[in-house]
Protein backbone atom coordinates (compact mmCIF):
# COMPACT_ATOMS: atom_id res chain seq x y z
CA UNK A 1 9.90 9.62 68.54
CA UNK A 2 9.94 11.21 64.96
CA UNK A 3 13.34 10.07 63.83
CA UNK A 4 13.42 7.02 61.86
CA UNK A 5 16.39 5.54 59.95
CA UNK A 6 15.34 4.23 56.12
CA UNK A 7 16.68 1.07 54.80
CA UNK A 8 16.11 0.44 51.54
CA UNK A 9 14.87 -3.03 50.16
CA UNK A 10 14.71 -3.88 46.62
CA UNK A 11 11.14 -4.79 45.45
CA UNK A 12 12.55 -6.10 42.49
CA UNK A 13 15.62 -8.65 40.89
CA UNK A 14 17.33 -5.57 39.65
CA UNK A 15 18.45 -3.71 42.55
CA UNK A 16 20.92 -1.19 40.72
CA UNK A 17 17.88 0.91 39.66
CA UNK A 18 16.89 3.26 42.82
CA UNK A 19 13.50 3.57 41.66
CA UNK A 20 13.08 -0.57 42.33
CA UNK A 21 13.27 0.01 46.54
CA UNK A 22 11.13 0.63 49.15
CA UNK A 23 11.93 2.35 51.97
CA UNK A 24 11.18 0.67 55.13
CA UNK A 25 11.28 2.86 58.12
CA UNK A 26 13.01 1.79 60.88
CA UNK A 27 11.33 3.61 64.06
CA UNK A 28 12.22 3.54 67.73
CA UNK A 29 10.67 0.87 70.42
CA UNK A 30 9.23 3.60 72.41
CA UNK A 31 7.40 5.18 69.42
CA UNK A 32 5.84 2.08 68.32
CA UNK A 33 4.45 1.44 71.44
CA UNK A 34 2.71 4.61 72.32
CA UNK A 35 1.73 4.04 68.66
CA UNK A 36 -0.33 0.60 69.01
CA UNK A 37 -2.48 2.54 72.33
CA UNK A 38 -3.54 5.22 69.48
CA UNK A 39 -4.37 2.82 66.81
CA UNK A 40 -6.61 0.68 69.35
CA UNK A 41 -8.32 3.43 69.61
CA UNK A 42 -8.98 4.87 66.22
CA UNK A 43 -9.59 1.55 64.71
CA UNK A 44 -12.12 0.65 67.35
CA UNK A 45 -13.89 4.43 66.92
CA UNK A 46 -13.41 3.48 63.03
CA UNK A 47 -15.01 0.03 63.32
CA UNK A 48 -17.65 0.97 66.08
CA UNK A 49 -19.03 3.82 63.37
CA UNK A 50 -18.32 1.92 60.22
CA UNK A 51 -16.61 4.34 57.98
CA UNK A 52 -14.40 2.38 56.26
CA UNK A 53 -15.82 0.96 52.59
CA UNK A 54 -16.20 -2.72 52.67
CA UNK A 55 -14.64 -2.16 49.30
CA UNK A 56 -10.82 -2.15 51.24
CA UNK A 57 -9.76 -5.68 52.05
CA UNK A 58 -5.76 -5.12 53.03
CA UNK A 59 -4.97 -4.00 56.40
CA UNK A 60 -8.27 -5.39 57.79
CA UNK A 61 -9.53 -7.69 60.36
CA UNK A 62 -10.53 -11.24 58.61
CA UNK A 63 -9.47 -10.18 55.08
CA UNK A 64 -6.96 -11.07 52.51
CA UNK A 65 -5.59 -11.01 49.52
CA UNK A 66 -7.22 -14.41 48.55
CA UNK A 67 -11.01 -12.73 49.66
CA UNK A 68 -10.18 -9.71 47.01
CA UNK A 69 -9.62 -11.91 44.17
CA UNK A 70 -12.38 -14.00 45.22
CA UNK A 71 -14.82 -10.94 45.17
CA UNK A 72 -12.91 -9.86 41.80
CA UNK A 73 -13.44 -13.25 40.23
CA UNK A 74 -17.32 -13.72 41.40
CA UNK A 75 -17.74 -10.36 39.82
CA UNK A 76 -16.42 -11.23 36.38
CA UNK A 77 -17.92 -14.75 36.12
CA UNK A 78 -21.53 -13.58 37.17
CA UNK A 79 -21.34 -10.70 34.41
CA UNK A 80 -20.25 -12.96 31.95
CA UNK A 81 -23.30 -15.31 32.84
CA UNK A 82 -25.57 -12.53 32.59
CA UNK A 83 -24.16 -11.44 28.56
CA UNK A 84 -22.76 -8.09 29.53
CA UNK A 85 -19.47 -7.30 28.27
CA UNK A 86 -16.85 -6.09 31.33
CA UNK A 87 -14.13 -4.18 31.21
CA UNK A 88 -11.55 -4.15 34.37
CA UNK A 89 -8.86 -1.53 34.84
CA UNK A 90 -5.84 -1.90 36.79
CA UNK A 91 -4.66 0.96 37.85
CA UNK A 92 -0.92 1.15 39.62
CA UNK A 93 0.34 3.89 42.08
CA UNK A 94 3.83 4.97 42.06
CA UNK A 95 4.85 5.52 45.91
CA UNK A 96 1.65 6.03 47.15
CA UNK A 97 2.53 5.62 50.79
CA UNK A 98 4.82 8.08 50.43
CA UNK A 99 2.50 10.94 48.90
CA UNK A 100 0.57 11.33 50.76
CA UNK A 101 -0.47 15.09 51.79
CA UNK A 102 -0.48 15.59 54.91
CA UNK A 103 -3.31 18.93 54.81
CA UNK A 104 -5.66 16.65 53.28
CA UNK A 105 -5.16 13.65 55.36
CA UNK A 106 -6.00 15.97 58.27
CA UNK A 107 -9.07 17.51 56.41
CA UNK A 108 -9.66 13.41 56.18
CA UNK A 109 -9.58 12.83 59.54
CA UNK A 110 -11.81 15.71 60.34
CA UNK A 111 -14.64 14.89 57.94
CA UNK A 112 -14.36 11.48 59.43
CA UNK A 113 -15.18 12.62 63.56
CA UNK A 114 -11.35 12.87 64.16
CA UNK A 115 -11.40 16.74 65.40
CA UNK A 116 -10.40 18.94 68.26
CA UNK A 117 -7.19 17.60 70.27
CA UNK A 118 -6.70 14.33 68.58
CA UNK A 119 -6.30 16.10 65.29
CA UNK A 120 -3.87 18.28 66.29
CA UNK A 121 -2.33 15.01 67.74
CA UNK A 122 -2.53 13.95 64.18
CA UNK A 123 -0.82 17.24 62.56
CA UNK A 124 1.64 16.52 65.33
CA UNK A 125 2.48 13.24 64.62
CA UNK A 126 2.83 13.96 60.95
CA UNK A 127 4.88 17.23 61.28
CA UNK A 128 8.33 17.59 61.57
CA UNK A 129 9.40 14.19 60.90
CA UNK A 130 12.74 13.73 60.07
CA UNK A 131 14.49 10.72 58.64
CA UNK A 132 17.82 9.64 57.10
CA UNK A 133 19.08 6.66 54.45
CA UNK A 134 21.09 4.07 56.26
CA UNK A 135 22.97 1.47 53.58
CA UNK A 136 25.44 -0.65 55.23
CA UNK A 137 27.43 1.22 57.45
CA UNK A 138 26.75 4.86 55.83
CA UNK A 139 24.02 7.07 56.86
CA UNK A 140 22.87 10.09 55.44
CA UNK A 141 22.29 13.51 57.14
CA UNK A 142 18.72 13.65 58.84
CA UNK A 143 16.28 15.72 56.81
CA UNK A 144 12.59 16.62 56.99
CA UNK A 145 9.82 14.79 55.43
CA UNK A 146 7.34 16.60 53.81
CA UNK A 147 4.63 14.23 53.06
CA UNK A 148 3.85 10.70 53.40
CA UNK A 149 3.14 8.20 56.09
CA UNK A 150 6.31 6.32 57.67
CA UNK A 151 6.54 2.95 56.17
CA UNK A 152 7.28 0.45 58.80
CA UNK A 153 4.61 2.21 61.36
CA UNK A 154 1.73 1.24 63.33
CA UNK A 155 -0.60 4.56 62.28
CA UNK A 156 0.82 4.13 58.50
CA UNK A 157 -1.38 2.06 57.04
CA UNK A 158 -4.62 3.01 58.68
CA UNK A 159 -3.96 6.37 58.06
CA UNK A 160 -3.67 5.77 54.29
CA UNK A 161 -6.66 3.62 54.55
CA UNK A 162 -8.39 6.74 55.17
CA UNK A 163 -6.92 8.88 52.89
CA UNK A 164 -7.97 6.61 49.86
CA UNK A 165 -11.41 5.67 51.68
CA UNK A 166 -13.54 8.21 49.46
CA UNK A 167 -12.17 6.57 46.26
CA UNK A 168 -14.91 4.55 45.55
CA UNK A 169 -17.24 7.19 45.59
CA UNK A 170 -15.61 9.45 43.32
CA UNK A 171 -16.70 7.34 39.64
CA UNK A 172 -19.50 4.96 38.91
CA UNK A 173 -16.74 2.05 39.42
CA UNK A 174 -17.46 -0.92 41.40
CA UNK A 175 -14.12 -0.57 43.06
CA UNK A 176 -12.08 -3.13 44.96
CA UNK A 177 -8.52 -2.07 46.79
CA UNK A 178 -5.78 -3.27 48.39
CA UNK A 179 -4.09 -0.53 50.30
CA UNK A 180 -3.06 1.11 47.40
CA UNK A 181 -3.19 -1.56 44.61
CA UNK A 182 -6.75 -0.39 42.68
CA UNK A 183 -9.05 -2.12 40.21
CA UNK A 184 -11.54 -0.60 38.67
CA UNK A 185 -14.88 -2.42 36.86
CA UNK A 186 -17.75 -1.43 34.42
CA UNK A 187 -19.81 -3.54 32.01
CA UNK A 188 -22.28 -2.64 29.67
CA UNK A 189 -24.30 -5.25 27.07
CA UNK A 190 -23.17 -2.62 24.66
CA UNK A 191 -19.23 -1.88 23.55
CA UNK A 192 -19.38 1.19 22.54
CA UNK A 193 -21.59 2.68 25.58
CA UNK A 194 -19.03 0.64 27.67
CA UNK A 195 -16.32 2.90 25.85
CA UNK A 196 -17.61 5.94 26.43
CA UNK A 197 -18.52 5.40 30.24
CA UNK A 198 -15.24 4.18 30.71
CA UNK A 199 -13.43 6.97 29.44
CA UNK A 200 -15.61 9.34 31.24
CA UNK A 201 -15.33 7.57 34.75
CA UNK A 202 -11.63 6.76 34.13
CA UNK A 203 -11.36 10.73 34.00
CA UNK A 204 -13.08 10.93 37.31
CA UNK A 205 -10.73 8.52 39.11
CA UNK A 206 -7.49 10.75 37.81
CA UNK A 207 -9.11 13.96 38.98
CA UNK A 208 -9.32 12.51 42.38
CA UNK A 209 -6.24 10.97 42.41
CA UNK A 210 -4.43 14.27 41.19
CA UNK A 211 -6.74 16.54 43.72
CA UNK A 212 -5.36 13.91 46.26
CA UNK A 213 -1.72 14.28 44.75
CA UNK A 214 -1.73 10.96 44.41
CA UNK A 215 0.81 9.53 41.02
CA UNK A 216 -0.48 7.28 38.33
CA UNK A 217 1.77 5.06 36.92
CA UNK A 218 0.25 5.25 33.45
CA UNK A 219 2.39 3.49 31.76
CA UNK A 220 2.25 0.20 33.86
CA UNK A 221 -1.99 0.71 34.09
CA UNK A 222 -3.59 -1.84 32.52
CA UNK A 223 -7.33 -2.90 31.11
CA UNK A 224 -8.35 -6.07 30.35
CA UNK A 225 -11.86 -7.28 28.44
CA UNK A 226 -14.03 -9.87 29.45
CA UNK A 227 -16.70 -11.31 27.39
CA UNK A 228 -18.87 -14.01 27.20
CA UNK A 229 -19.57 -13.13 23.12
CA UNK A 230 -16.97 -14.66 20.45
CA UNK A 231 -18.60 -12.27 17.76
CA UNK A 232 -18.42 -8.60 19.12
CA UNK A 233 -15.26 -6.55 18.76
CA UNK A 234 -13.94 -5.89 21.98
CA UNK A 235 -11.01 -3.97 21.16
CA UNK A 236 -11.21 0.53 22.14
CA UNK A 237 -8.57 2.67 23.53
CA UNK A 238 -8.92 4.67 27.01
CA UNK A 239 -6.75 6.86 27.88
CA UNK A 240 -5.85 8.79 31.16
CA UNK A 241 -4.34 12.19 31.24
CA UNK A 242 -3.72 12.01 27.74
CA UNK A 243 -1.38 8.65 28.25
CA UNK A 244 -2.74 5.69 26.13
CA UNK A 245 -3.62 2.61 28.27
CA UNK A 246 -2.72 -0.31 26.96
CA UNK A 247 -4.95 -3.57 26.56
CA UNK A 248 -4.13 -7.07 27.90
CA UNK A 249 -5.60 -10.13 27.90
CA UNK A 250 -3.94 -11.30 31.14
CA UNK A 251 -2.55 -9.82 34.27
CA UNK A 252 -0.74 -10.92 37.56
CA UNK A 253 -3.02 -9.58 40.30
CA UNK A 254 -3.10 -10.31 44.17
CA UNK A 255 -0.37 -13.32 43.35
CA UNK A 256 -2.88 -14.76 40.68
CA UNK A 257 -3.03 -14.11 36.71
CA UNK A 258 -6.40 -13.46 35.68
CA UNK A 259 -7.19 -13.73 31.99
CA UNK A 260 -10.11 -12.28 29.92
CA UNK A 261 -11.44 -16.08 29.37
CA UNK A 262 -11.33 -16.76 33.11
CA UNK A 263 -9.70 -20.21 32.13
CA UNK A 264 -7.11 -19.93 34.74
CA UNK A 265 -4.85 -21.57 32.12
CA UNK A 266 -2.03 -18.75 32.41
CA UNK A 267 -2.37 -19.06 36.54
CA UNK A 268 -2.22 -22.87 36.32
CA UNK A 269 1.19 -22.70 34.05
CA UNK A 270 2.93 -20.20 36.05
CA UNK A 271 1.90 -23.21 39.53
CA UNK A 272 2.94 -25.90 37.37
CA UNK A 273 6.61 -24.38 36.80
CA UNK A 274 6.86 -23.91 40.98
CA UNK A 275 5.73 -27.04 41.53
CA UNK A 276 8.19 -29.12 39.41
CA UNK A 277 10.80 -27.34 41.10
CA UNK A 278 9.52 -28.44 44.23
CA UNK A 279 9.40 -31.80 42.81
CA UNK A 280 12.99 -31.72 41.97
CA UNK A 281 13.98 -30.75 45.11
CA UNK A 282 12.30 -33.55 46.98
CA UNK A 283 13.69 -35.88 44.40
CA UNK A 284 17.38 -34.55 45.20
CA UNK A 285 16.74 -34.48 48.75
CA UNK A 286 14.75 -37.20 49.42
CA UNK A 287 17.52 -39.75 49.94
CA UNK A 288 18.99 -37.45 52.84
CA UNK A 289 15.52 -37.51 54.54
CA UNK A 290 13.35 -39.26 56.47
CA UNK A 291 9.59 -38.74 55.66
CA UNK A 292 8.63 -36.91 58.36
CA UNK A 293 11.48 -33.94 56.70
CA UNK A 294 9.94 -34.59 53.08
CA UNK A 295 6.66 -33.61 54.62
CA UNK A 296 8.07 -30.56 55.84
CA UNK A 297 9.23 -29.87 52.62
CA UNK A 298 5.74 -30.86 50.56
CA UNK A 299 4.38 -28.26 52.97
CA UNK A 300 6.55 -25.37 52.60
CA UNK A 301 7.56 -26.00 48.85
CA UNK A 302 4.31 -27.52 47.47
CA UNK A 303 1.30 -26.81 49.58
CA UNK A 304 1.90 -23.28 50.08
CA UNK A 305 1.97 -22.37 46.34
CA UNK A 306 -0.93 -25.25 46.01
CA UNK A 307 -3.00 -23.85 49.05
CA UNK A 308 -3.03 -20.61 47.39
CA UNK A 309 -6.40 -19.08 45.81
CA UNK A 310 -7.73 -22.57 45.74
CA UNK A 311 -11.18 -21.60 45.94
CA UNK A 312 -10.91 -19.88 42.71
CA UNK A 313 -8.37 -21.90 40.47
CA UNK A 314 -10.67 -25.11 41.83
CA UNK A 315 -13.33 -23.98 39.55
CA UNK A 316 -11.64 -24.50 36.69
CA UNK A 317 -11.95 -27.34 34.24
CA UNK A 318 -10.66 -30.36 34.69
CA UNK A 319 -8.28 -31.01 31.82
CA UNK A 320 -6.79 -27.21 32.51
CA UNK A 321 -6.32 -28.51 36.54
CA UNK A 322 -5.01 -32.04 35.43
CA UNK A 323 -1.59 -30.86 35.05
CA UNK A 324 -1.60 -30.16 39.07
CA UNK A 325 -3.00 -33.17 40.00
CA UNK A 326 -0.14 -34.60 38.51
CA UNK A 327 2.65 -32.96 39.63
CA UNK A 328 1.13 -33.79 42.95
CA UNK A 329 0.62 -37.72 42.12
CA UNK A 330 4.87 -37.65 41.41
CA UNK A 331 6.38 -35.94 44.35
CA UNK A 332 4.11 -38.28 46.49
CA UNK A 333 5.40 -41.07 44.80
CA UNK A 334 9.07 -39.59 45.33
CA UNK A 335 8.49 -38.75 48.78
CA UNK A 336 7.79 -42.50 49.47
CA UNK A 337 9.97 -43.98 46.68
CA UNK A 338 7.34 -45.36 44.50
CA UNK A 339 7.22 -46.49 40.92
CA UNK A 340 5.77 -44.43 38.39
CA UNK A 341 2.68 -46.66 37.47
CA UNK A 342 2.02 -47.33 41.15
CA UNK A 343 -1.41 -46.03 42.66
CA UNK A 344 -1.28 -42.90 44.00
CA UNK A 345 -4.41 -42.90 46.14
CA UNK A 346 -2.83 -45.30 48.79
CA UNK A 347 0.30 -43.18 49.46
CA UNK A 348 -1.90 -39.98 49.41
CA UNK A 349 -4.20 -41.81 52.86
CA UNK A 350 -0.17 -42.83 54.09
CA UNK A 351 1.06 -39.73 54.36
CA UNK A 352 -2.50 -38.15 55.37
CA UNK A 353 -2.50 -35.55 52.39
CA UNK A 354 -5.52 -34.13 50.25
CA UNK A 355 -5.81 -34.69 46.66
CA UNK A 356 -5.96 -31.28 44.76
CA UNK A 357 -10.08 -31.74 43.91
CA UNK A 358 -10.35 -32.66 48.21
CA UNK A 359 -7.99 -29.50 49.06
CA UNK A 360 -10.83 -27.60 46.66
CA UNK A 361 -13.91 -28.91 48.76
CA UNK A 362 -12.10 -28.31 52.33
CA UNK A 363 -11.52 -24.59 51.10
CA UNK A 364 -14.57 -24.23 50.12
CA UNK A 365 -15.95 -25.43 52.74
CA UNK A 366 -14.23 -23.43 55.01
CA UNK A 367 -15.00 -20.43 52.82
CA UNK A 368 -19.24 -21.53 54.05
CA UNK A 369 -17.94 -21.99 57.47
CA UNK A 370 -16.36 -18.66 58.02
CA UNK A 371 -20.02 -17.00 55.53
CA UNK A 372 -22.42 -18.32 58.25
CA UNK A 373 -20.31 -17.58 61.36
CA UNK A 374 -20.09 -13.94 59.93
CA UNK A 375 -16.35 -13.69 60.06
CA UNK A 376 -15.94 -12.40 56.54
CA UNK A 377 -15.48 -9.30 55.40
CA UNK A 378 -18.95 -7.22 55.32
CA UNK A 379 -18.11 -7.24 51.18
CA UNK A 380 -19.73 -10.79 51.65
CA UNK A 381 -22.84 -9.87 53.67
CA UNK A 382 -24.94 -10.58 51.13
CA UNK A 383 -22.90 -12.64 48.71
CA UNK A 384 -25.56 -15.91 49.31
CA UNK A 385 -29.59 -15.89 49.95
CA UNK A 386 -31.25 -17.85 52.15
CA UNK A 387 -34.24 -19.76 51.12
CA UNK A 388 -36.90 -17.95 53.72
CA UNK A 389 -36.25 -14.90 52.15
CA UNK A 390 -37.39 -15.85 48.53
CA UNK A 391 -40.56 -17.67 49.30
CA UNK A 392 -42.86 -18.91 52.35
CA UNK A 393 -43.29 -22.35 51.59
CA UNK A 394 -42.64 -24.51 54.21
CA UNK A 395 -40.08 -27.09 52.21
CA UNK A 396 -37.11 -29.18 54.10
CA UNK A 397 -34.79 -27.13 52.75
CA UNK A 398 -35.89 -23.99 53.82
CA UNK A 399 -36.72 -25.20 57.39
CA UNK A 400 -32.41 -26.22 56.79
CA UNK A 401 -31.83 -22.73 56.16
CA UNK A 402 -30.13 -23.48 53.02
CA UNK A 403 -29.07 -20.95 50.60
CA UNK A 404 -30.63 -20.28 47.51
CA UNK A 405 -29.37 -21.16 44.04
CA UNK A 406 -29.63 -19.09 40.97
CA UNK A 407 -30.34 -19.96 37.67
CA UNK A 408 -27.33 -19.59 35.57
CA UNK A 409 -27.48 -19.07 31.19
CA UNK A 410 -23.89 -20.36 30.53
CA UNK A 411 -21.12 -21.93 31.44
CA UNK A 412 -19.41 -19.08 33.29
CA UNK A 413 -22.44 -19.16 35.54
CA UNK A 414 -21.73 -23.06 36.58
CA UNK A 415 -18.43 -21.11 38.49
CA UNK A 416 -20.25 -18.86 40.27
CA UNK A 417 -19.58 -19.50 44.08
CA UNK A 418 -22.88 -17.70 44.52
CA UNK A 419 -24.86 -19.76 42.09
């Protein structure tokens, strides 16, 4: 049950550089079974105790990718309400899954309550592993891994869950992962303070991660600036382990591309060029089909890149969100072979489809849904205020149980979920 075969799959458009796979492990039935009885149990010891941060949102009941950036974006837009000048590092892991020590993920596991028997289960499991390459018909000879969780595996990921879990603690960060994709926050009214305690909590973070002999891809880490005030100077170098990190003022994160404005004009460009393609495609295709096959199509070729992050790109301003609203507008009109100055509201109730500002309120609506029925992550506990708690008087809408609103200084403060 510690054999595995590894087939490499390219993470990447050029597959001819080695560097650009990732190894999938390819493990027997038998293992993966006895497996999913000994991660029931640790995750529900885990859960039951609480000791993973709230600050993890991949590999986690109720969580995903689109919660992150949410938390991510309602970070930066309430700092830039309140004047304070943020700066956001992006930090990226080379092959973190695979080095992973195993002496210190046992330590880990002990700190953690994991002791006795089931951590020697645990030194078992990890020891003596052995795996070979598999491409095509060729295999490799079998040889022994010396650190590193198996890819492909039920334990894998929770295991590295709580080998990173003390991350977070180790700088004044406010810290939000993904497995093992980091980002790091600090803001300070200040530049130059903000400087300095960057630099000093940046060389925290690669202590850890080189006493946890963990690899820093310093080249592709990233920082970006946001700021609410046109006049200050906002450019300073950071550097980690002597390696210059470079500046940008826009990055692809968790599928969206987040820029130090927070227009969400970069992130509505990159939609708009998958959604004409999806437009030409139903325009192609459309005389082979009947409509109830287009809709399929809008669905998987449209929707899914519109669906995505809605909550957050809905906030932004009209004239940057336009753009979508007509790219939606045309392939419903080629879907049902309309004219071009025909109305589009009337084939939008045909076909039963929401308008990009309606698929904005159902989201966030849902988002409220899933916030009072407590089925978010516990990041989100106290992400809204209810009314009782900030005063006693006995008004309609605190008898509702409605949520407080804060008072907001800018614009940025108008897109606060929150506010």
């Amino acid at each position: 049950m510690k054999i595995s075969q590894i087939f490499p799959v390219p993470k990447r458009s050029s597959p001819s550089i080695p560097s650009h796979y990732r190894p999938l492990s390819i493990l027997p039935t038998v293992s993966k079974n006895f497996e999913q009885i000994i991660y029931a149990r640790v995750s529900n010891f885990i859960n039951k105790n609480k000791l993973l941060t709230n600050l993890q949102y991949r590999f986690r009941n109720n969580a995903s990718t689109e919660l992150a950036a949410s938390a991510i974006y309602e970070s930066f837009v309430e700092n830039m309400d309140k004047g304070k000048t943020k700066c956001a590092v992006f930090l990226d892991l080379s092959k973190a899954f695979d080095t992973v020590d195993h002496k210190i993920m046992l330590r880990k596991l002990m700190y953690y309550g994991i002791r006795g028997k089931q951590n020697s289960f645990f030194e078992s499991y990890v020891t003596n592993r052995k795996q070979c390459t598999k491409v095509n018909n060729y295999a490799s000879s079998f040889q022994t891994i010396k650190c590193g969780v198996p890819q492909g595996s039920v334990m894998g990921p929770l295991l590295f869950l709580i080998y990173v879990n003390d991350l977070p603690c180790a700088s004044s960060f406010q810290t939000t992962l993904f497995a093992d994709d980091t980002r790091l926050h600090l803001s300070h009214k200040d530049i130059k303070m903000l400087q300095l305690d960057v630099q000093n909590e940046l060389d925290k973070v690669d202590t850890w991660m080189r006493s946890n002999r963990l690899s820093i891809n310093y080249n592709k880490t990233a920082y970006m600036i946001l700021t609410a005030t046109r006049s200050q100077n906002c450019n300073f170098e950071i550097s980690m382990n002597g390696v210059r990190i470079q500046q940008t003022d826009s990055i692809k994160d968790l599928g969206v591309i987040i820029d130090n404005k927070l227009s969400w004009k970069p992130q509505i460009s990159s939609l708009c060029r998958k959604l004409s393609q999806a437009c030409g495609i139903v325009c192609k295709i459309r005389h082979f089909a009947d409509i109830k096959i287009l809709r399929l199509i809008y669905f998987s070729l449209f929707y899914s890149h519109l669906q995505y992050c809605k909550i957050d790109c809905g906030r932004a301003y009209k004239t940057v969100i336009q753009p979508v609203q007509v790219l939606q507008n045309r392939i419903m009109k080629y879907m049902t072979f309309s004219n071009r100055t025909s109305s589009a509201s009337n084939i939008f109730k045909l076909l039963k489809i929401l308008k990009v500002s309606d698929l904005y309120q159902l989201n966030l609506e849902k988002f409220m849904y899933k916030y009072n029925a407590d089925i978010l992550p516990s990041s989100f506990d106290n992400f809204f205020t209810k009314l009782y708690n900030i005063h006693d008087h006995g008004t309609r809408q605190q008898v509702s149980g409605n949520f407080h609103h804060k008072r907001v200084r800018t614009d940025y403060g108008k897109k606060c979920c929150n506010m």
